[in-house]
Protein backbone atom coordinates (compact mmCIF):
# COMPACT_ATOMS: atom_id res chain seq x y z
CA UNK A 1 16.93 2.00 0.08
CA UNK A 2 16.98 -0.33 2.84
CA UNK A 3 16.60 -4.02 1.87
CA UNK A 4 13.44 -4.25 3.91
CA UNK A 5 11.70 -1.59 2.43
CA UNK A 6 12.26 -3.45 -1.30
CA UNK A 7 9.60 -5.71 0.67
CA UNK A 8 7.27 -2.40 0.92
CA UNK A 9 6.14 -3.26 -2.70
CA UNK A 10 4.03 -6.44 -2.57
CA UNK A 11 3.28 -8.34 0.83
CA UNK A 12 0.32 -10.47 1.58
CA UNK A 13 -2.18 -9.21 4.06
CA UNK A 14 -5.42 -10.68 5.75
CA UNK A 15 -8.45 -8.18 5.38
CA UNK A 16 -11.76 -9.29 6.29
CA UNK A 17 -11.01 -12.97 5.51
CA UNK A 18 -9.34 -12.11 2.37
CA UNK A 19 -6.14 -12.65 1.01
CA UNK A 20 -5.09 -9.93 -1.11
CA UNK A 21 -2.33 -8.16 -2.55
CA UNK A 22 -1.17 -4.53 -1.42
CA UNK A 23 1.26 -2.65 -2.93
CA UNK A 24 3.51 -0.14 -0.94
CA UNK A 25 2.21 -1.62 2.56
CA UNK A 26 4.52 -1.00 5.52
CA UNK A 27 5.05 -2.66 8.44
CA UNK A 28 4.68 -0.40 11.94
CA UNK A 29 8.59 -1.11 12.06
CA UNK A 30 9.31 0.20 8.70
CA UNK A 31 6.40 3.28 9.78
CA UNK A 32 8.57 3.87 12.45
CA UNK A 33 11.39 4.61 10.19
CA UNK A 34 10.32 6.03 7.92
CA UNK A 35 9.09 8.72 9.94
CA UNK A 36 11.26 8.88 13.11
CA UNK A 37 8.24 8.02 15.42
CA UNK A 38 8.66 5.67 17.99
CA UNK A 39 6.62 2.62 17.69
CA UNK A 40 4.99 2.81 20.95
CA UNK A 41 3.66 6.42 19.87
CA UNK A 42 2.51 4.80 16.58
CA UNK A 43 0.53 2.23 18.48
CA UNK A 44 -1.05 4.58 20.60
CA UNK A 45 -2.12 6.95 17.51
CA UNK A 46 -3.81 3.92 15.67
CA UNK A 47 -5.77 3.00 19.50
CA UNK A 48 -6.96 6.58 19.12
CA UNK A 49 -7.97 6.16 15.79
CA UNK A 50 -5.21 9.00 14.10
CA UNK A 51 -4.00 6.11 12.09
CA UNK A 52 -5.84 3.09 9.87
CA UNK A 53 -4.19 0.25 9.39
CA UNK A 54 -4.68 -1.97 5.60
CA UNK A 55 -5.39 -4.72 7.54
CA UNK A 56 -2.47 -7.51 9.03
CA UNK A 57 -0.17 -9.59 7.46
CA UNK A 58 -0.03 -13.43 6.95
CA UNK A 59 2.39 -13.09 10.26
CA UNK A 60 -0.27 -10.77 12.18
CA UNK A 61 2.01 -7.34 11.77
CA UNK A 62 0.11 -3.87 11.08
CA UNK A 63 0.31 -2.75 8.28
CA UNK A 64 -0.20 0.93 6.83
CA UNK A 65 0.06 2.60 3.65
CA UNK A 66 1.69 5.25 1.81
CA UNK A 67 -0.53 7.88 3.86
CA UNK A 68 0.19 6.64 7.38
CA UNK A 69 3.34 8.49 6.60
CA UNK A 70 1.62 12.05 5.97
CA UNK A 71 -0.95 11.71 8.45
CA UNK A 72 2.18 11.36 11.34
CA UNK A 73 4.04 14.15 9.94
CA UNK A 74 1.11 15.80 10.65
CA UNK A 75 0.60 14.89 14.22
């Protein structure tokens, strides 16, 4: 397990004017990884709404969940 994805558990995200806690939420970066899909490709997926995003982080990054995984496996 890579030392980033330890930081998959808990990060801080902005939704709606909210700060809240998500577990398992992955950057596009770690996404990108995890599945072996460029992140280019994984932008373009999410502008053709394949892919939701949780929300952003404190530092503005996408991020997805658990699912995001499945759903470009399927693709």
């Amino acid at each position: 397990m890579l030392e980033q994805d330890a930081a998959l558990t808990e990060q801080r995200i902005r939704m709606k004017g909210e700060d809240m806690l998500r577990s398992h939420a992955m950057t596009i970066g770690q996404l990108s990884r995890r599945s072996g899909v460029p992140v280019k490709v994984l932008r373009h997926y999410e502008d053709l709404g394949f892919l939701y995003t949780l929300g952003r982080s404190e530092s503005n990054y996408r991020l997805f969940g658990e699912e995001a995984v499945w759903c470009v496996q399927v693709i």
